[in-house]
Protein backbone atom coordinates (compact mmCIF):
# COMPACT_ATOMS: atom_id res chain seq x y z
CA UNK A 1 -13.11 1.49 -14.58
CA UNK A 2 -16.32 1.63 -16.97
CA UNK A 3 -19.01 3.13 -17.46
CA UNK A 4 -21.67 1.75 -14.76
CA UNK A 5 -25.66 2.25 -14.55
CA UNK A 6 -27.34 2.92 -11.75
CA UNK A 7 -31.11 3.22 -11.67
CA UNK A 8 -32.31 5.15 -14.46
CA UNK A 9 -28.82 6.95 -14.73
CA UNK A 10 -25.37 6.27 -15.79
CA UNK A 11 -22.02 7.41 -14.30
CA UNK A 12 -18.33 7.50 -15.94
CA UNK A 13 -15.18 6.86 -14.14
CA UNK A 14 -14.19 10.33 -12.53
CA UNK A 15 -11.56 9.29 -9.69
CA UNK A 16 -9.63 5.86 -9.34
CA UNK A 17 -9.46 4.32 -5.55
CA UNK A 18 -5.33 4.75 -5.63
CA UNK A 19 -5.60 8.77 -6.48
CA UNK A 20 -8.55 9.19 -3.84
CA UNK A 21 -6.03 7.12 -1.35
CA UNK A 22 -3.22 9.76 -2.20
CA UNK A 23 -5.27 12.65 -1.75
CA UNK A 24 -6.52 11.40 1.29
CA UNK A 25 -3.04 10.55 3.05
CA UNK A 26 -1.67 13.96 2.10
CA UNK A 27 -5.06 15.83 4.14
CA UNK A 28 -4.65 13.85 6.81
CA UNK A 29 -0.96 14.91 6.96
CA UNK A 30 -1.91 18.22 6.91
CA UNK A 31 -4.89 17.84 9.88
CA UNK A 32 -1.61 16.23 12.15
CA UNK A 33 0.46 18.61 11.22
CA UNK A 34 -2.24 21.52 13.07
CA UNK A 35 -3.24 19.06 16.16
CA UNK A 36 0.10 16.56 16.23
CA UNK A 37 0.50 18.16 20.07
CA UNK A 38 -3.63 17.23 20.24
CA UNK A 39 -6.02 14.47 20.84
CA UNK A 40 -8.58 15.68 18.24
CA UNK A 41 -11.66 14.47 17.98
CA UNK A 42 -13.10 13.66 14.42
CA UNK A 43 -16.70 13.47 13.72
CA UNK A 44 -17.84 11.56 10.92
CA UNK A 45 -20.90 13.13 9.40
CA UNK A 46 -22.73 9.80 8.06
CA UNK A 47 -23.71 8.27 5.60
CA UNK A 48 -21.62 9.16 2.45
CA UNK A 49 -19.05 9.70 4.37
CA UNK A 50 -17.56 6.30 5.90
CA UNK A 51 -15.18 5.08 3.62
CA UNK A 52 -13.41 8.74 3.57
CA UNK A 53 -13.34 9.03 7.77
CA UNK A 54 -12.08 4.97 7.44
CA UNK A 55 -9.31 5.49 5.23
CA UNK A 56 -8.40 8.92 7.01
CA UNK A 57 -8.06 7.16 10.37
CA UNK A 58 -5.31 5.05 8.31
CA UNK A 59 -3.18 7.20 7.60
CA UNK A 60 -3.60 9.38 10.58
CA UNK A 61 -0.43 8.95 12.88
CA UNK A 62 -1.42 10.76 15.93
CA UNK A 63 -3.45 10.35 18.80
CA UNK A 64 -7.43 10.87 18.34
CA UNK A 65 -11.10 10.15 18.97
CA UNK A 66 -14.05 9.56 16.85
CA UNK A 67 -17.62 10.29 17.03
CA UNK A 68 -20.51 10.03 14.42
CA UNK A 69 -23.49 12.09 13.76
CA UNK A 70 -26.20 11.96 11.41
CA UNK A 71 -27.61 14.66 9.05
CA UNK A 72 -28.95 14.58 5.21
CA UNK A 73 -30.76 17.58 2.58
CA UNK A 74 -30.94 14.58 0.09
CA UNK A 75 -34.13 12.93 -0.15
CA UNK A 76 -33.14 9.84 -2.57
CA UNK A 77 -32.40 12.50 -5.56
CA UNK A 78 -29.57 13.91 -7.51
CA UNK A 79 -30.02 17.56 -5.77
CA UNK A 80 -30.27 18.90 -1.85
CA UNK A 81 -33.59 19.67 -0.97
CA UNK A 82 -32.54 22.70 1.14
CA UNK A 83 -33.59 21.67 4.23
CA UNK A 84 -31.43 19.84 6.70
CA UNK A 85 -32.58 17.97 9.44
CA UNK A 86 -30.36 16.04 12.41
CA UNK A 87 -31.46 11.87 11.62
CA UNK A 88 -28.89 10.91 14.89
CA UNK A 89 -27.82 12.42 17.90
CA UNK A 90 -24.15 12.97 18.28
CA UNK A 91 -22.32 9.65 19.69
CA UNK A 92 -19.71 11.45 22.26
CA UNK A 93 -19.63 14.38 24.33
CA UNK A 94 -17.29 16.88 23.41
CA UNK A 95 -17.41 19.93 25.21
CA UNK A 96 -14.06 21.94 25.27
CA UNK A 97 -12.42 19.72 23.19
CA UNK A 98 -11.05 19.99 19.14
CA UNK A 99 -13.60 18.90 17.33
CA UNK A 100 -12.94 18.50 13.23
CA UNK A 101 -16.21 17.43 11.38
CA UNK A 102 -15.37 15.28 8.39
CA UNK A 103 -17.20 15.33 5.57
CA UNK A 104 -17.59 13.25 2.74
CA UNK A 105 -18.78 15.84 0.27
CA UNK A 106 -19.20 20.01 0.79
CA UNK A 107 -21.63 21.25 -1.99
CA UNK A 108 -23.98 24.27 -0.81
CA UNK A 109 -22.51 24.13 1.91
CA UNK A 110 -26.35 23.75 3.85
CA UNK A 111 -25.41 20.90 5.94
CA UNK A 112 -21.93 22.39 7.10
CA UNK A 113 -23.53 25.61 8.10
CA UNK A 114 -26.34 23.24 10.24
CA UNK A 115 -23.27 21.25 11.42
CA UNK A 116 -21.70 24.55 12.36
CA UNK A 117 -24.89 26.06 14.21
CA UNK A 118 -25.59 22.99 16.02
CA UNK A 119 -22.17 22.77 17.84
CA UNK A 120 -21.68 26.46 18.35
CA UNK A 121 -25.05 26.09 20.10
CA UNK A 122 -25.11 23.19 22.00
CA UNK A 123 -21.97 21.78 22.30
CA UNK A 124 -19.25 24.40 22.93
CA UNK A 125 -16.13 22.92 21.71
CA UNK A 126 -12.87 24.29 21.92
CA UNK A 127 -12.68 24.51 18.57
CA UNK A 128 -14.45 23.49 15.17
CA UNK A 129 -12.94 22.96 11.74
CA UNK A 130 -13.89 21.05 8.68
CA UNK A 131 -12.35 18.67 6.52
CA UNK A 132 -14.41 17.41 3.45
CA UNK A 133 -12.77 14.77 0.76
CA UNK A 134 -14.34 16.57 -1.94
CA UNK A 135 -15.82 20.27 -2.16
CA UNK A 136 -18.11 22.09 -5.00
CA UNK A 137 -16.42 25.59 -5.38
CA UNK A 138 -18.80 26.72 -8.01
CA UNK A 139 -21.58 26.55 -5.91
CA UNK A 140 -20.78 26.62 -2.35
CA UNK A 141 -22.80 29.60 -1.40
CA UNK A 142 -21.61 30.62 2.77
CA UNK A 143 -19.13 32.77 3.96
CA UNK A 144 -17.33 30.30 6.30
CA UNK A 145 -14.25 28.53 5.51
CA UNK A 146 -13.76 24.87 4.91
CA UNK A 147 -10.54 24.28 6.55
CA UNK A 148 -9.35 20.87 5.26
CA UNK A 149 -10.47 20.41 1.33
CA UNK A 150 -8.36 17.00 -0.08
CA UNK A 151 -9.89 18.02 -3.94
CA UNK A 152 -12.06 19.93 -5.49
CA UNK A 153 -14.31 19.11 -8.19
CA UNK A 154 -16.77 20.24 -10.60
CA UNK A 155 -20.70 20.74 -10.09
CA UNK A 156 -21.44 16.92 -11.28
CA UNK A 157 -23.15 14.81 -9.34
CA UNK A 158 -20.35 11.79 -8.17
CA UNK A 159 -21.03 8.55 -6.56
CA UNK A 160 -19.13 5.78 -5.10
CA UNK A 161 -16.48 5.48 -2.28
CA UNK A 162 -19.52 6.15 0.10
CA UNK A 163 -21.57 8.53 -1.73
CA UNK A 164 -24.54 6.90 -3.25
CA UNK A 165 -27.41 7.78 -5.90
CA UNK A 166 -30.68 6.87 -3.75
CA UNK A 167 -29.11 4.52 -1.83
CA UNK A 168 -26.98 2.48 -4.18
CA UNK A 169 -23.37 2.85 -5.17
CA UNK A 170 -21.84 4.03 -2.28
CA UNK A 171 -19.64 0.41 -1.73
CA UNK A 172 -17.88 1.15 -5.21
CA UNK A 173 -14.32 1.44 -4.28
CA UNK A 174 -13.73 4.47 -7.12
CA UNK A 175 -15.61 7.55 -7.75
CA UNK A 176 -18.30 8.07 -10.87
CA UNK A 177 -19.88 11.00 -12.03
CA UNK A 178 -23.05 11.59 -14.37
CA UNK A 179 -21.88 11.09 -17.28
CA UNK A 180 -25.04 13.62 -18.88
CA UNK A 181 -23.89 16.53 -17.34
CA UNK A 182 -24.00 18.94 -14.02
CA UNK A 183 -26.90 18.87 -12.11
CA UNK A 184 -28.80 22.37 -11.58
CA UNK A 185 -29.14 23.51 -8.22
């Protein structure tokens, strides 16, 4: 792994594709080992996060469903604007079911809490969890609980593996972060 440049920035190697793999077979261990007696259904909250729900589904041994929805607080920027807005309806019904949102990335936590609202609201599962492939400590700011977290990570800005810097990077199979430093939310 090297350095790369994307746009006007440039990003160091931060995670190789065989740790993120690891990391990524032992959560969805764990999610089995809570719904093995289950058909979950997991919800891929898109973009960023496709090659994370992919690789998940690999090493998933149980029986399950997916669905996809849509939602973004990044405008084509290195920060979340704040405001999230739904870009796609949800692709399944799933009323009274287990629902676990997967996430490629939990910073603020502003989407999540959207994500959380909107199901509570409108679609009434039987119950809603979270599992993100990489989490923010430092600056996730709700009181909720993520319930699945497969690393956490510093406040840098990362791309790669299906997170992207305004719209490019996200098919690198590792994971870079900015190499000048955290970003200030």
């Amino acid at each position: 792994m090297e350095t790369i440049q994307i746009h006007d920035k440039r990003f160091v190697p931060f995670l190789k594709n065989a740790e993120l793999q690891k990391i990524i077979k032992d959560l969805a261990e764990k999610v089995y080992e809570d719904y093995k007696d289950e058909t979950p259904i997991f919800i891929g909250v898109l973009n960023g996060v496709i090659m994370f729900f992919a690789d998940f589904l690999k090493y998933y041994p149980g029986p399950c469903e997916i669905a996809f929805i849509q939602m973004s607080s990044y405008h084509g920027g290195l920060q979340s604007t704040g405001i999230v807005y739904k870009k796609m309806e949800l692709t399944k019904d799933v009323m009274d079911r287990h629902i676990i949102l997967m996430e490629d990335i939990v910073d603020t936590g502003n989407t999540i809490e959207s994500l959380f609202e909107y199901f509570k609201n409108t679609q009434r599962p039987k119950s809603l969890k979270v599992a993100t492939l990489l989490m923010k400590p430092e600056i996730y700011t709700k009181e909720f609980k993520i319930d699945y977290i497969a690393k956490e990570i510093p406040n840098k800005f990362v791309l790669g593996y299906g997170l992207d810097y305004d719209e490019l990077g996200r098919n690198l199979p590792d994971l870079y972060q900015l190499e000048d430093g955290r970003i200030n939310h």
